[in-house]
N, C-alpha and C. Protein backbone atom coordinates (compact mmCIF):
# COMPACT_ATOMS: atom_id res chain seq x y z
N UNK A 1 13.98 -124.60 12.85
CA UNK A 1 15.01 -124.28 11.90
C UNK A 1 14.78 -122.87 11.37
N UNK A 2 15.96 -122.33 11.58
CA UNK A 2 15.91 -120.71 10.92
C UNK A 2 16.48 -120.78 9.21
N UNK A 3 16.06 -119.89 8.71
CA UNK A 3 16.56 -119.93 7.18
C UNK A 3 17.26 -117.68 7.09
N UNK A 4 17.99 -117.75 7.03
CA UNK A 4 19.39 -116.51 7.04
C UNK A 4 19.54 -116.30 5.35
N UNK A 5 19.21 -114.82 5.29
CA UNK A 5 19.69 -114.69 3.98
C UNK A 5 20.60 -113.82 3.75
N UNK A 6 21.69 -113.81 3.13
CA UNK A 6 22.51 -112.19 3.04
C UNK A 6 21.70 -111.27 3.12
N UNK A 7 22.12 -110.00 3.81
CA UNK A 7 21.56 -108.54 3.48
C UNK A 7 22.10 -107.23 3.30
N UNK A 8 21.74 -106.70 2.27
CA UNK A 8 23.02 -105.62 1.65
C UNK A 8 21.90 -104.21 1.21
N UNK A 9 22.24 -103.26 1.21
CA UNK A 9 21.59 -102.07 0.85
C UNK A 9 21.08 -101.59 -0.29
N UNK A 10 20.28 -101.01 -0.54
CA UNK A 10 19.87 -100.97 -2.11
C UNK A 10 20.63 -100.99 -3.02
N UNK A 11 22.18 -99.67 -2.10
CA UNK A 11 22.87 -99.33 -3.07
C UNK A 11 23.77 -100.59 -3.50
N UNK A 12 24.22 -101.69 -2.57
CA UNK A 12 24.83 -102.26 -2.89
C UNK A 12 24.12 -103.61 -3.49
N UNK A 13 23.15 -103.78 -3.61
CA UNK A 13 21.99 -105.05 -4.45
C UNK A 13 22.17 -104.81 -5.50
N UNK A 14 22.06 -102.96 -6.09
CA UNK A 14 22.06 -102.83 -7.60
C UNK A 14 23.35 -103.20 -8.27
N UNK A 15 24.70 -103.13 -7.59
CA UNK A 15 26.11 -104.24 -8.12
C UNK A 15 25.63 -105.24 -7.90
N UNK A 16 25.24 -106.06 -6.82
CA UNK A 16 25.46 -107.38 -6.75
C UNK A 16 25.05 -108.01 -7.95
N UNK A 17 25.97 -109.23 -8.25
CA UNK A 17 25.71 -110.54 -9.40
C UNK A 17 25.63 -111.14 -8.37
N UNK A 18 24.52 -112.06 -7.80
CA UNK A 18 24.39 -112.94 -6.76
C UNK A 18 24.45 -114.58 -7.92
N UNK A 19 24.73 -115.04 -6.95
CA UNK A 19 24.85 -116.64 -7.62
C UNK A 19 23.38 -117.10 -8.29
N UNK A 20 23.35 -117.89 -9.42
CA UNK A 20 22.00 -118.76 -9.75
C UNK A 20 21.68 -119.26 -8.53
N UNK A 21 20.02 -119.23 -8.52
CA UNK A 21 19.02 -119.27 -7.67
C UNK A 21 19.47 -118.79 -6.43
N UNK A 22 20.30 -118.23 -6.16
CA UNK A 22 20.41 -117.14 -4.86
C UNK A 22 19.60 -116.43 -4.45
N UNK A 23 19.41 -116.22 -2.81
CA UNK A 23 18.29 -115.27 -2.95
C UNK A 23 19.08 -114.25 -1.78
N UNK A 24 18.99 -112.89 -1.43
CA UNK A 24 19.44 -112.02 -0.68
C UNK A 24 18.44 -111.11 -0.26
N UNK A 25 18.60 -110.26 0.59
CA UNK A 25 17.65 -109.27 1.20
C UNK A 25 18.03 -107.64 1.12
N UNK A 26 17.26 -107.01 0.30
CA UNK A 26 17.67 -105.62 0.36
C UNK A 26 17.45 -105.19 1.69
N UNK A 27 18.04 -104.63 2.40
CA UNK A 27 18.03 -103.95 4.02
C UNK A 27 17.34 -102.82 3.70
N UNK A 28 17.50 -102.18 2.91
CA UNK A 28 16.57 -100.66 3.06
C UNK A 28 14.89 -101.16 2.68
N UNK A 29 14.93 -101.72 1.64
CA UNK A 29 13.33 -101.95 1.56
C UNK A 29 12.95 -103.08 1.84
N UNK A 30 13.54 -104.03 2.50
CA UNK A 30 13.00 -104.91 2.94
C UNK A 30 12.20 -106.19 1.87
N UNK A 31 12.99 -106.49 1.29
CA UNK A 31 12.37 -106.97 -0.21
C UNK A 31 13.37 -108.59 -0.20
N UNK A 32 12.99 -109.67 -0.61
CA UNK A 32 13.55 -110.96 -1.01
C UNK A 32 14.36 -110.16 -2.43
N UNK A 33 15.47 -110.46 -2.72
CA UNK A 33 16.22 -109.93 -4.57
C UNK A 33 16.23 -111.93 -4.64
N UNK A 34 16.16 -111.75 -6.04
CA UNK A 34 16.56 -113.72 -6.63
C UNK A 34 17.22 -113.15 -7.43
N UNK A 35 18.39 -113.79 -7.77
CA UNK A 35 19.65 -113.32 -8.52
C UNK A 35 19.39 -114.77 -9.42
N UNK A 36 20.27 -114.14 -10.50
CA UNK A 36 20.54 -115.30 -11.35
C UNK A 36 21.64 -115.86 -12.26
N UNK A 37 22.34 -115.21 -12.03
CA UNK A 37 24.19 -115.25 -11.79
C UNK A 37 24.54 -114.54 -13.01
N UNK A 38 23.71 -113.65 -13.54
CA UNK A 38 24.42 -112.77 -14.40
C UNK A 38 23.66 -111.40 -14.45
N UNK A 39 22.31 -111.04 -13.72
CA UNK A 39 21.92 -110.00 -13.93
C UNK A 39 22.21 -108.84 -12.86
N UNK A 40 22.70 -107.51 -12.68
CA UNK A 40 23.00 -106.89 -11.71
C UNK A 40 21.85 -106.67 -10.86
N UNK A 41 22.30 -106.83 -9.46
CA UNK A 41 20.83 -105.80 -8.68
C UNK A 41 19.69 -107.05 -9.09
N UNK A 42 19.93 -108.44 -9.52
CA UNK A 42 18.63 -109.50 -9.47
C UNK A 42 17.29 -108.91 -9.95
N UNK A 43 16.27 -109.55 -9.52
CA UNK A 43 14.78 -109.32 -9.50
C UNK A 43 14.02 -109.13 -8.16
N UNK A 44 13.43 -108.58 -7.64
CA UNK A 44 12.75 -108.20 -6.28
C UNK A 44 11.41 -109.34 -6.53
N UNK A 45 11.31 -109.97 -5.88
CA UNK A 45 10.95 -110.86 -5.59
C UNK A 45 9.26 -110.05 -5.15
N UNK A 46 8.44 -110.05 -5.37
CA UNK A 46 7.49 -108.86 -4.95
C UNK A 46 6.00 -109.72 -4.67
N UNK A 47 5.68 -110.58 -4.88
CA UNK A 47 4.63 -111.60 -4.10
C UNK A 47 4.03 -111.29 -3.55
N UNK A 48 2.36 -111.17 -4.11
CA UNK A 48 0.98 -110.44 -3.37
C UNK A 48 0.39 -111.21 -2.33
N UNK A 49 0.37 -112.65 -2.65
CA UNK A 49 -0.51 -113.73 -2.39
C UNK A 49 0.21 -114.55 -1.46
N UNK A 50 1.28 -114.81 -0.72
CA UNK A 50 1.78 -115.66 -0.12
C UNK A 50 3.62 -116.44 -0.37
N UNK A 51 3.95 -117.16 0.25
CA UNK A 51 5.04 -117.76 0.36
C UNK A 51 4.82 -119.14 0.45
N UNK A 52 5.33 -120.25 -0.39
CA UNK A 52 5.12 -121.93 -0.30
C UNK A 52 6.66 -122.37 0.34
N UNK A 53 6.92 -122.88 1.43
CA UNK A 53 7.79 -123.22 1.81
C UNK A 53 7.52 -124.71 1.68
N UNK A 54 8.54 -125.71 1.48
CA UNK A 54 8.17 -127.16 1.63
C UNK A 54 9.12 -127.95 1.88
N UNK A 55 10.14 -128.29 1.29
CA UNK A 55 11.70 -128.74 2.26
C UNK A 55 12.41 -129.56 0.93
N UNK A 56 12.93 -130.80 1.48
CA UNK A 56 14.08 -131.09 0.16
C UNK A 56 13.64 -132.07 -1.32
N UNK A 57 12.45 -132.13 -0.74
CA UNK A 57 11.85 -132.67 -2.11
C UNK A 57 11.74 -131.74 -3.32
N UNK A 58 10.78 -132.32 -4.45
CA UNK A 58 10.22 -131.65 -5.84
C UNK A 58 8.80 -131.23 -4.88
N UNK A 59 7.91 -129.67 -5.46
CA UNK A 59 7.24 -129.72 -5.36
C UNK A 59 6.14 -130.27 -5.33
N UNK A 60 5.23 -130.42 -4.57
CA UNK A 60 3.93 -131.46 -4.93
C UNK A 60 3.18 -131.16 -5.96
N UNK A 61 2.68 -131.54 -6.52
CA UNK A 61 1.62 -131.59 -7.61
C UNK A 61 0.49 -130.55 -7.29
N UNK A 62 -0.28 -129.51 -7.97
CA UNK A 62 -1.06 -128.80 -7.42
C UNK A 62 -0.73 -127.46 -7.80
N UNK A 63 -1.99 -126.33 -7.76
CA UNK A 63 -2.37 -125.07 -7.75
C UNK A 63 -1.44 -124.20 -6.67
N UNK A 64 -0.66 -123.30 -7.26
CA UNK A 64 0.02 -122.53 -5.68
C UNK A 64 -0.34 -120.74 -6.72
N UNK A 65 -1.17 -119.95 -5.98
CA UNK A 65 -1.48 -118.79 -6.17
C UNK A 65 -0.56 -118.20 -6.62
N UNK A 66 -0.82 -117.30 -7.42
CA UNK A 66 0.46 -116.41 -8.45
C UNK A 66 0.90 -115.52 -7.26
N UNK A 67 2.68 -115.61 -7.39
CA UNK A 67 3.42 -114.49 -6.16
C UNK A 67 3.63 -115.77 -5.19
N UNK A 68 3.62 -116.95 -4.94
CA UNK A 68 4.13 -117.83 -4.03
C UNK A 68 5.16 -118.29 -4.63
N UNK A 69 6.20 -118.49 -3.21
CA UNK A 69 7.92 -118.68 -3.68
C UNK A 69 8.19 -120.05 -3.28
N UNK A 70 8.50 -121.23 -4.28
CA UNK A 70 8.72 -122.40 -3.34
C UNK A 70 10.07 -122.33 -3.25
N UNK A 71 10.70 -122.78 -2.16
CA UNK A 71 12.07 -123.07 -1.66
C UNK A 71 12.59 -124.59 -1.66
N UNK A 72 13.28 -124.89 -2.54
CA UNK A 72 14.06 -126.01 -2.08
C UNK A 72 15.15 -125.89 -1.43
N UNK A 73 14.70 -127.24 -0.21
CA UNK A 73 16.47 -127.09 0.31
C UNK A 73 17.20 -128.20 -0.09
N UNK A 74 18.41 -128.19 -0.28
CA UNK A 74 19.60 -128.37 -0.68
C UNK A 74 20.38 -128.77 -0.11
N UNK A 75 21.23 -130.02 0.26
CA UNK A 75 22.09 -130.38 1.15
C UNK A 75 23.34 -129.84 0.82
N UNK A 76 24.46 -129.36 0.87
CA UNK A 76 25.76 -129.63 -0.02
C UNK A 76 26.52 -130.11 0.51
């Protein structure tokens, strides 16, 4: 399974209002943005330590290193 995220240019991330818990990809720097449906241009997502992927449950119980992103998926 592949996971696809929008991707838009710096210049155009700093307009974007992306939807709550949205996440998109700046193309020039190569960066995760998490939007939160009202701030322009989101938050850069910037994570030293890793990525927690895990699927459609609640996270498990437990320690996950500061800068790890958990993903829920979402049916709709």
């Amino acid at each position: 399974m592949a996971v696809m995220f929008p991707g838009y240019t710096t210049a155009e991330t700093a307009l974007l209002v992306g939807k709550a818990r949205s996440i998109t990809i700046d193309t020039d720097l190569n960066l995760l943005i998490l939007h939160d449906g009202v701030t322009p241009g989101g938050a850069p997502f910037t994570g030293q330590t890793g990525m927690v992927f895990y699927g459609t449950g609640d996270p498990p119980e437990g320690t996950y290193p500061n800068g790890s992103l958990y993903l829920k998926i979402e049916e709709e």
